[in-house]
Protein backbone atom coordinates (compact mmCIF):
# COMPACT_ATOMS: atom_id res chain seq x y z
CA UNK A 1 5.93 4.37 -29.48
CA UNK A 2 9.57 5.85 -30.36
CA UNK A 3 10.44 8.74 -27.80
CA UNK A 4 10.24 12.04 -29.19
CA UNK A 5 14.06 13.78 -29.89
CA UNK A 6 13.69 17.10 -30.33
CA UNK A 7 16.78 19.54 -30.87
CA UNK A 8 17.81 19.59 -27.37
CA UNK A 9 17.62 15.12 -27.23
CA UNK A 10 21.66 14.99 -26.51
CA UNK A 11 21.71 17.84 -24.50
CA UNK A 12 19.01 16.35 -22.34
CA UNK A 13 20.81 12.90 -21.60
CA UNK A 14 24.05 14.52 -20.68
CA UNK A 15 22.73 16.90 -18.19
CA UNK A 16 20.54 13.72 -16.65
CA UNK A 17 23.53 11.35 -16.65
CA UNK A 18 25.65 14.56 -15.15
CA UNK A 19 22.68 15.17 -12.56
CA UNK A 20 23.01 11.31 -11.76
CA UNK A 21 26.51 11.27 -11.13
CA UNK A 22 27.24 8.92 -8.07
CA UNK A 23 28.21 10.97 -5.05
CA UNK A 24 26.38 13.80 -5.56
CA UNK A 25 22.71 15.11 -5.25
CA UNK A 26 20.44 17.74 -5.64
CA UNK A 27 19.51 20.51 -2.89
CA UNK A 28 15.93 21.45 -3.38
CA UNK A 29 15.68 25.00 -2.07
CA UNK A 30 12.47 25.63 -4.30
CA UNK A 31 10.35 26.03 -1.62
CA UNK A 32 7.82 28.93 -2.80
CA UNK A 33 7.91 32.25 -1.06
CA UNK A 34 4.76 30.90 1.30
CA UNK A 35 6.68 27.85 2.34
CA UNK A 36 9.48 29.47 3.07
CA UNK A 37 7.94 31.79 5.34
CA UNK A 38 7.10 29.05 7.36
CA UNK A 39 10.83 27.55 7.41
CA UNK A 40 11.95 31.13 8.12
CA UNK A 41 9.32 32.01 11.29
CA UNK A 42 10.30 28.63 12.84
CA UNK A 43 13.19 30.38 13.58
CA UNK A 44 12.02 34.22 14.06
CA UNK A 45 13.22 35.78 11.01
CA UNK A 46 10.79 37.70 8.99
CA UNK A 47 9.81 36.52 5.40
CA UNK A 48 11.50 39.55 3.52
CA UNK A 49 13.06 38.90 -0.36
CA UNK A 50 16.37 39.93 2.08
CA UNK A 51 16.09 37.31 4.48
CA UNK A 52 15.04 34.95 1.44
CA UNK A 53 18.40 36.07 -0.74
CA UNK A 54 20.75 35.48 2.70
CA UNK A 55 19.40 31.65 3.51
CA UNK A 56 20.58 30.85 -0.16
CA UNK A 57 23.67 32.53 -0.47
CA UNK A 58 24.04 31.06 3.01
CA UNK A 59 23.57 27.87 0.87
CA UNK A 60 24.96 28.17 -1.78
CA UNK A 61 28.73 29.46 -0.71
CA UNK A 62 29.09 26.81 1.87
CA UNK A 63 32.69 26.11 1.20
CA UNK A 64 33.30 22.32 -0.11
CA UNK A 65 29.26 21.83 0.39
CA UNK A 66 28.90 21.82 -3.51
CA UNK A 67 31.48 19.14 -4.43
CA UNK A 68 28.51 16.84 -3.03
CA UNK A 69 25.76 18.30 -5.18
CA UNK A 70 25.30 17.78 -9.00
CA UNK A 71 22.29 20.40 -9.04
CA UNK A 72 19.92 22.90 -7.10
CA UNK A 73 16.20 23.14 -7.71
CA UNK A 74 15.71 27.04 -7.36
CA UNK A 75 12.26 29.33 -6.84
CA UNK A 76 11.55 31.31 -9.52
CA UNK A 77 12.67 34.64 -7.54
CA UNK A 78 15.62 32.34 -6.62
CA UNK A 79 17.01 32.00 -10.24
CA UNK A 80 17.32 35.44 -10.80
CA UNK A 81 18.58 36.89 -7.37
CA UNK A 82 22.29 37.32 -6.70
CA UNK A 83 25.02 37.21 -4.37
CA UNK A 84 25.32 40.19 -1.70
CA UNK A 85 28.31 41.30 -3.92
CA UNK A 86 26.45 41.06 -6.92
CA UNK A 87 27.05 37.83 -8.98
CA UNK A 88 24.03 35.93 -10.40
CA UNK A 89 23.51 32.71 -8.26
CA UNK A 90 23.10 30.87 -11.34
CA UNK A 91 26.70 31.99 -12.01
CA UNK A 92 27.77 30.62 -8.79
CA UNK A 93 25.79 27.64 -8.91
CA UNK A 94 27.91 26.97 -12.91
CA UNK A 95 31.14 27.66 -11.71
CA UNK A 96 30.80 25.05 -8.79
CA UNK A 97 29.65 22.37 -11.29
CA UNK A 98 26.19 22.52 -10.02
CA UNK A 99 23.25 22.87 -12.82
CA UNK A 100 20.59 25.02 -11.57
CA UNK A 101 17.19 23.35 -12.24
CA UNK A 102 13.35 25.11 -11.27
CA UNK A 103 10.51 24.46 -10.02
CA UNK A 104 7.37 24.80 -12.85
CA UNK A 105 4.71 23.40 -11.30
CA UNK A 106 1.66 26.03 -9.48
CA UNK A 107 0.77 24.05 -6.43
CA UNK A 108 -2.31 21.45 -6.16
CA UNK A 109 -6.21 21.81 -6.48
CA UNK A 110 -8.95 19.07 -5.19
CA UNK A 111 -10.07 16.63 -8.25
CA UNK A 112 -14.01 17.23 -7.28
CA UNK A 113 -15.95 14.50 -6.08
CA UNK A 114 -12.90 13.14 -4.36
CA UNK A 115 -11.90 12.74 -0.47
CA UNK A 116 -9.65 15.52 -0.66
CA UNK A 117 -7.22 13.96 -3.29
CA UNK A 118 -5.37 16.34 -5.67
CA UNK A 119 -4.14 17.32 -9.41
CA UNK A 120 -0.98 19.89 -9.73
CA UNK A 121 -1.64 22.74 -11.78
CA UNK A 122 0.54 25.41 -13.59
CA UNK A 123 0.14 24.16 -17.58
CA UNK A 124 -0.77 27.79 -18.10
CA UNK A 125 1.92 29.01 -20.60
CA UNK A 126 4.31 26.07 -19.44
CA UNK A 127 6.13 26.15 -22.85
CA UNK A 128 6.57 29.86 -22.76
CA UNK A 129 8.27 29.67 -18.65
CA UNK A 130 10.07 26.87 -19.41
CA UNK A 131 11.79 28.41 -22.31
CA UNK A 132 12.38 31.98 -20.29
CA UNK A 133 14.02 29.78 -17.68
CA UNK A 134 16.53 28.00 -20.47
CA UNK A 135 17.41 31.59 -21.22
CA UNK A 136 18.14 32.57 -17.50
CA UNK A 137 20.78 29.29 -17.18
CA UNK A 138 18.41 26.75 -16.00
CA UNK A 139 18.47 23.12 -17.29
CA UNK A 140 16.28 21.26 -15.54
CA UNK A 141 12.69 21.16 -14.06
CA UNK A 142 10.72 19.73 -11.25
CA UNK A 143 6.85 19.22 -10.91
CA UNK A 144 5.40 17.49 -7.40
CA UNK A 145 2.27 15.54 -8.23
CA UNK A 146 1.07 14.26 -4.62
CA UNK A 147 -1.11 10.86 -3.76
CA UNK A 148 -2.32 10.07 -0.59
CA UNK A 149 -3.32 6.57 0.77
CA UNK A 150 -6.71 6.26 2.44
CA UNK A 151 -9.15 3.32 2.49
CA UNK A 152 -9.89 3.77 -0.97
CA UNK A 153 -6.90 6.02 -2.05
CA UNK A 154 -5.24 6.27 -3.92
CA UNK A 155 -8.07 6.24 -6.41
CA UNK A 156 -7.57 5.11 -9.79
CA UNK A 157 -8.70 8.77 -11.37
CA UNK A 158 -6.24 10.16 -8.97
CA UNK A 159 -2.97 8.03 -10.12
CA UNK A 160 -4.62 8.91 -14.31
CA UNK A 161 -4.80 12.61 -13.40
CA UNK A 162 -1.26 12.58 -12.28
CA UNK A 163 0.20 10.23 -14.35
CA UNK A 164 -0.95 12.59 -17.51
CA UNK A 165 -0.26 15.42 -15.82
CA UNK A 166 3.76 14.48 -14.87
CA UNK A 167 4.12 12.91 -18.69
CA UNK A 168 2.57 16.28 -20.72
CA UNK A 169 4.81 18.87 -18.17
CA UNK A 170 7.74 16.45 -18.96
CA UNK A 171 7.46 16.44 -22.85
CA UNK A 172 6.92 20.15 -22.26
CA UNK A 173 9.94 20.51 -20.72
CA UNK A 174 11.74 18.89 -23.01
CA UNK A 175 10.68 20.70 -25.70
CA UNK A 176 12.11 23.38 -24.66
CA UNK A 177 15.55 22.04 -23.37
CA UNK A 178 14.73 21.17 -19.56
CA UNK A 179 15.76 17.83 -18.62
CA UNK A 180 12.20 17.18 -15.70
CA UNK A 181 12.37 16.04 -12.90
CA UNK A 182 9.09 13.60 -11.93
CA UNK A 183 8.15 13.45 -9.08
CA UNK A 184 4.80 11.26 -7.93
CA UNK A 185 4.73 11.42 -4.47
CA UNK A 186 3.21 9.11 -1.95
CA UNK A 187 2.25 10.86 1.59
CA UNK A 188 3.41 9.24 4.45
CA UNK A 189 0.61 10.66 5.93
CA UNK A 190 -1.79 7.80 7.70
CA UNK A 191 -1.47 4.23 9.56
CA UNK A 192 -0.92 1.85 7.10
CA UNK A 193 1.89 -0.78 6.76
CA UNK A 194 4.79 -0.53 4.44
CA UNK A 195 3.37 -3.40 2.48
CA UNK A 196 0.34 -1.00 1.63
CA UNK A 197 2.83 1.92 0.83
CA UNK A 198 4.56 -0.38 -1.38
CA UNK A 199 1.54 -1.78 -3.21
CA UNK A 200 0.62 2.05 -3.85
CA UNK A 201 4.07 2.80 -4.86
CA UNK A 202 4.45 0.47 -7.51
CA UNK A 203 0.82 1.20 -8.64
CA UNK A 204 1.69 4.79 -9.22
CA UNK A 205 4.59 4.41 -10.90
CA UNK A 206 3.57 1.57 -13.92
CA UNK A 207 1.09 4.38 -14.44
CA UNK A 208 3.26 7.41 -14.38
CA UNK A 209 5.79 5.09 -16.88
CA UNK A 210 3.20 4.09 -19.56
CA UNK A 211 1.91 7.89 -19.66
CA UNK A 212 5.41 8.85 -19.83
CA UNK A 213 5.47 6.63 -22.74
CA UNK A 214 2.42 7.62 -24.12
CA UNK A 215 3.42 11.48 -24.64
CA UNK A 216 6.47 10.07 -26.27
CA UNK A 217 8.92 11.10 -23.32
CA UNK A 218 12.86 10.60 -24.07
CA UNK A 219 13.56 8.45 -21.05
CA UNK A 220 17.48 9.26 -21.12
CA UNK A 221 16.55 12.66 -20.96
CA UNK A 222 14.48 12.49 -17.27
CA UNK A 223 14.77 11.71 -13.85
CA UNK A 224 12.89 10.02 -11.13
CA UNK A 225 12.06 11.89 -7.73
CA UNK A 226 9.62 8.73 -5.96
CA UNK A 227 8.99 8.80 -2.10
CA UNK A 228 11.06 5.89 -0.13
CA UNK A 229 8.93 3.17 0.53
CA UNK A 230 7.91 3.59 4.19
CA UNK A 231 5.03 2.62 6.91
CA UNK A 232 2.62 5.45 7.13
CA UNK A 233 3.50 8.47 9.81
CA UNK A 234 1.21 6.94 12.62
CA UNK A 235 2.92 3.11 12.10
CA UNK A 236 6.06 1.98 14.28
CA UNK A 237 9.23 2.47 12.20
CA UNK A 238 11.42 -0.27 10.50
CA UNK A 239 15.10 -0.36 10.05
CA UNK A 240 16.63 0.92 7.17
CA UNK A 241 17.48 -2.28 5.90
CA UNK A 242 13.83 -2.94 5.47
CA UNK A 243 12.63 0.92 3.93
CA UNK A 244 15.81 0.01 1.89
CA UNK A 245 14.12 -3.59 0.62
CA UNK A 246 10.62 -2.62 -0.35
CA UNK A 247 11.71 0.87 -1.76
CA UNK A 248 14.77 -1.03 -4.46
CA UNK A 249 12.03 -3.86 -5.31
CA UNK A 250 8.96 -1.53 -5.98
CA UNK A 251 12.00 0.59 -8.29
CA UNK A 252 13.10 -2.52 -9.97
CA UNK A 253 9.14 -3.35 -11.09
CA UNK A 254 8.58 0.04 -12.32
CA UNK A 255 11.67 2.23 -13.31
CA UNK A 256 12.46 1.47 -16.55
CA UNK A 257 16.75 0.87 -17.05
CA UNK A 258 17.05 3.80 -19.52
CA UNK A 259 15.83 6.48 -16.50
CA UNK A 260 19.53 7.40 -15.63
CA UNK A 261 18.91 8.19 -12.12
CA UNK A 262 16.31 8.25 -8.82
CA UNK A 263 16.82 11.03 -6.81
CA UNK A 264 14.61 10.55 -3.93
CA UNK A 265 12.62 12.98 -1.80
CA UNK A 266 12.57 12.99 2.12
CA UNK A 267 9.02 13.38 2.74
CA UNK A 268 9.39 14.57 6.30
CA UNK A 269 11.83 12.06 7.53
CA UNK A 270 14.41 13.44 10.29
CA UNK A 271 17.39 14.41 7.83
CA UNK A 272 19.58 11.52 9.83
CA UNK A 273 16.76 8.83 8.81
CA UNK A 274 16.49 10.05 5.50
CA UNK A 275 20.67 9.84 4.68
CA UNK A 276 20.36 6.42 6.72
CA UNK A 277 17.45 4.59 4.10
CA UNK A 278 19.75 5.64 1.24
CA UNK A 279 22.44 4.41 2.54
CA UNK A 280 20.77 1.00 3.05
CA UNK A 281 19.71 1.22 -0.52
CA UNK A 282 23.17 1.70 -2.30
CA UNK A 283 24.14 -1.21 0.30
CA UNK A 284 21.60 -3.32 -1.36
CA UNK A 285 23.48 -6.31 -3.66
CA UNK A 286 21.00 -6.32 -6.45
CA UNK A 287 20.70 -4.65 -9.39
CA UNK A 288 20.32 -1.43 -9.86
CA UNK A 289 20.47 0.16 -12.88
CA UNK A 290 20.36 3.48 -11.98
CA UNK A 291 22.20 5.63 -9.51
CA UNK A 292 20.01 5.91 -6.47
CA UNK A 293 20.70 9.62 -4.80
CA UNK A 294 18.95 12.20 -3.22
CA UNK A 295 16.89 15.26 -3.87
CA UNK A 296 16.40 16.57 -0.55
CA UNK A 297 14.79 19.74 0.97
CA UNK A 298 14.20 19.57 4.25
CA UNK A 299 16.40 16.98 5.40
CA UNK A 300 19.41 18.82 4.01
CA UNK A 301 18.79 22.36 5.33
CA UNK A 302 16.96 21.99 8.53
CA UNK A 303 19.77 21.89 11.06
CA UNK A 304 21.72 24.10 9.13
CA UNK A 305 18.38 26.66 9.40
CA UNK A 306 18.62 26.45 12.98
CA UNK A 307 22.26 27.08 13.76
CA UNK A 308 21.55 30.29 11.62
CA UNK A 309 18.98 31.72 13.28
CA UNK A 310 18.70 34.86 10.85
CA UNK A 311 22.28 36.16 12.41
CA UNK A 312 24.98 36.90 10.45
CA UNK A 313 27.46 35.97 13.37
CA UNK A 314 26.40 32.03 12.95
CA UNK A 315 26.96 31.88 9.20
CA UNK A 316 30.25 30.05 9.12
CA UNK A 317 29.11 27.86 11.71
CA UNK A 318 25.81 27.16 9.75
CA UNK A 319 27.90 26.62 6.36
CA UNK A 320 29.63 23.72 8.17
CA UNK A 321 26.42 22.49 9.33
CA UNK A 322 25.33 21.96 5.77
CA UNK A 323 27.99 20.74 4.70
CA UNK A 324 28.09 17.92 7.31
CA UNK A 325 24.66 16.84 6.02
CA UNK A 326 25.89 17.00 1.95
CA UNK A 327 28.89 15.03 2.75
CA UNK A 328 26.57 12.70 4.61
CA UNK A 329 23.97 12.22 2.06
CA UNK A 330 27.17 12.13 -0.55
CA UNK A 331 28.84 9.32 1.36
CA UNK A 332 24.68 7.66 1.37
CA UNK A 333 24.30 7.32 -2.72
CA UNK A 334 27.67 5.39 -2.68
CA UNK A 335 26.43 3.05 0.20
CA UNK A 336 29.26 4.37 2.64
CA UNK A 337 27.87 6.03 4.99
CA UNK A 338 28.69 5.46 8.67
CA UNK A 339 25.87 7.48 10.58
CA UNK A 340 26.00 10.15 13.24
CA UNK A 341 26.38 13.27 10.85
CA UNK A 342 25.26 16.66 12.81
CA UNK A 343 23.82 15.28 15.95
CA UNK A 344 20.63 15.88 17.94
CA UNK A 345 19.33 18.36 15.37
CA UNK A 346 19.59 16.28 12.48
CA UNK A 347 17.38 13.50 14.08
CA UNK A 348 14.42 15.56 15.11
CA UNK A 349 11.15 14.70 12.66
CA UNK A 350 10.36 16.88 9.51
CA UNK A 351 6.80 15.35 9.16
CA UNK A 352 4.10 17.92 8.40
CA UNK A 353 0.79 16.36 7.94
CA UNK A 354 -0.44 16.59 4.45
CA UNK A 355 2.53 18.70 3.14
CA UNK A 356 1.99 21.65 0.91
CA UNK A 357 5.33 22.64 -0.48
């Protein structure tokens, strides 16, 4: 069936093709005010709206740091908070070249009568937020669907549920002028091979595609945020080369060409790892016709959440911190990337088992 265009059609495939640009990325700093929490008492600083505002200016006003990013995912309290001096982060964000995007989706509930497997919820007056959020400067969206592999997962009502569930918030969204973000992601979570992860992979996204094209989704106007294609967390590792391999060839079955751009998550690799299996994929001599980059959360602000430490003393030296890693992860999406960006801290694990984000 034709894809829907709407008022907002052209507006939608620039911003996409903008958020695509090669050599830059998105920083997700979405995380929800629980999740946060967490990030924040890993390093002794209490989860206050204060303490919440000075990690993203922190962010966000890392000199050169946003020359490598084409947009920020924000929290809802995020996209209206401001600067210590009073200017609307969303104002900072725009003047940078950065589009400020949000986070829509409500968290996940257990589909009943499953082992534990999930469906994302927040549909509740979807149309309404998303269109408040237009207003307040952003222009784009991200929903997290989650999968996990078992012995029988994922199950088939598991990859419907969230293939239905990513197309109707996406034709939602652009309804009302967000370009969304998809995101069907595949736990690492378990001991299988990467042949498994892959077979799931590509299962999940031929579904997610024909649902997308079942609600009539303008392609041009979207994005893809997939999982790399990995061995489970409790297999030995492969190189980079490999992750690289499996992940571009499950892409190249699935993605259709007119997705502008794959901006992938890190799912709890060490923010070193992560920056080298992107790097491997823009390396990759096939085709690939869309720009592979990053939307990273974790990998791009753990290090620099450490040197911080909740003092104001270690700011600069936390700003250049994150702005090692963005140059990194810049250098990745155009295949250029030598390794050895930040050190010790930037190679420490990010897996949480079964992440809720």
């Amino acid at each position: 069936m034709s894809a829907f265009v709407g008022k907002y059609a052209d507006e939608l495939i620039k911003t996409a093709k903008y958020i695509a640009t090669p050599g830059k990325g998105i920083l997700a700093a979405d995380e929800s005010t629980g999740t946060i929490g967490k990030r924040l008492s890993s390093i002794n600083v209490e989860n206050t709206e204060p303490n919440r505002q000075a990690l993203r200016e922190l962010l966000f006003t890392a000199p050169g740091a946003l020359t490598s990013l084409s947009g920020v995912i924000l929290f809802e309290e995020t996209l209206y908070q401001k600067t210590v001096s009073g200017k609307p982060f969303v104002e900072v964000l725009n003047e940078a070249g950065v589009i400020p995007g949000i986070k829509v989706d409500k968290g996940t509930v257990e589909l009943a009568g499953t082992n534990g497997e999930t469906t994302t919820q927040g549909f509740d007056s979807l149309g309404a937020r998303c269109a408040q959020y237009y207003k307040a400067g952003a222009r784009f969206a991200k929903w997290r669907a989650v999968l996990k592999i078992g012995v029988v997962e994922p199950t088939e009502l598991a990859i419907q549920q969230n293939a239905q569930g990513l197309a109707r918030y996406a034709i939602i969204c652009q309804e009302n002028g967000l370009v969304p973000i998809v995101e069907p992601e595949v736990l690492t979570d378990g001991n299988h091979g990467i042949e498994k992860c892959a077979d799931v992979t590509e299962r999940v996204l031929a579904a997610v595609y024909k649902a997308l094209n079942d609600h009539h989704v303008l392609l041009e106007g979207t994005l893809l945020k997939p999982n790399m294609v990995t061995p489970g967390s409790d297999s030995p590792k492969v190189t980079p080369e490999v992750i690289a391999e499996y992940t571009v060839t499950a892409l190249r079955r699935t993605v259709p060409a007119a997705v502008p751009g794959i901006v992938f998550l890190s799912g709890g690799q060490s923010e070193e790892e992560a920056t080298l299996n992107l790097n491997a994929m823009n390396k990759l001599e096939v085709l690939k016709p869309w720009t592979l980059t990053f939307s990273f959360g974790r990998a791009l602000q753990q290090s620099t959440l450490k040197t911080w430490g909740g003092k104001v003393d270690n700011i600069g030296k936390a700003q250049e911190v994150f702005l090692t890693r963005c140059k990194a992860n810049s250098d990745a999406t155009l295949g250029k990337y030598a390794g050895g960006g930040a050190g010790g801290l930037a190679s420490e694990s990010l897996f949480v088992k079964g992440y809720k984000y």
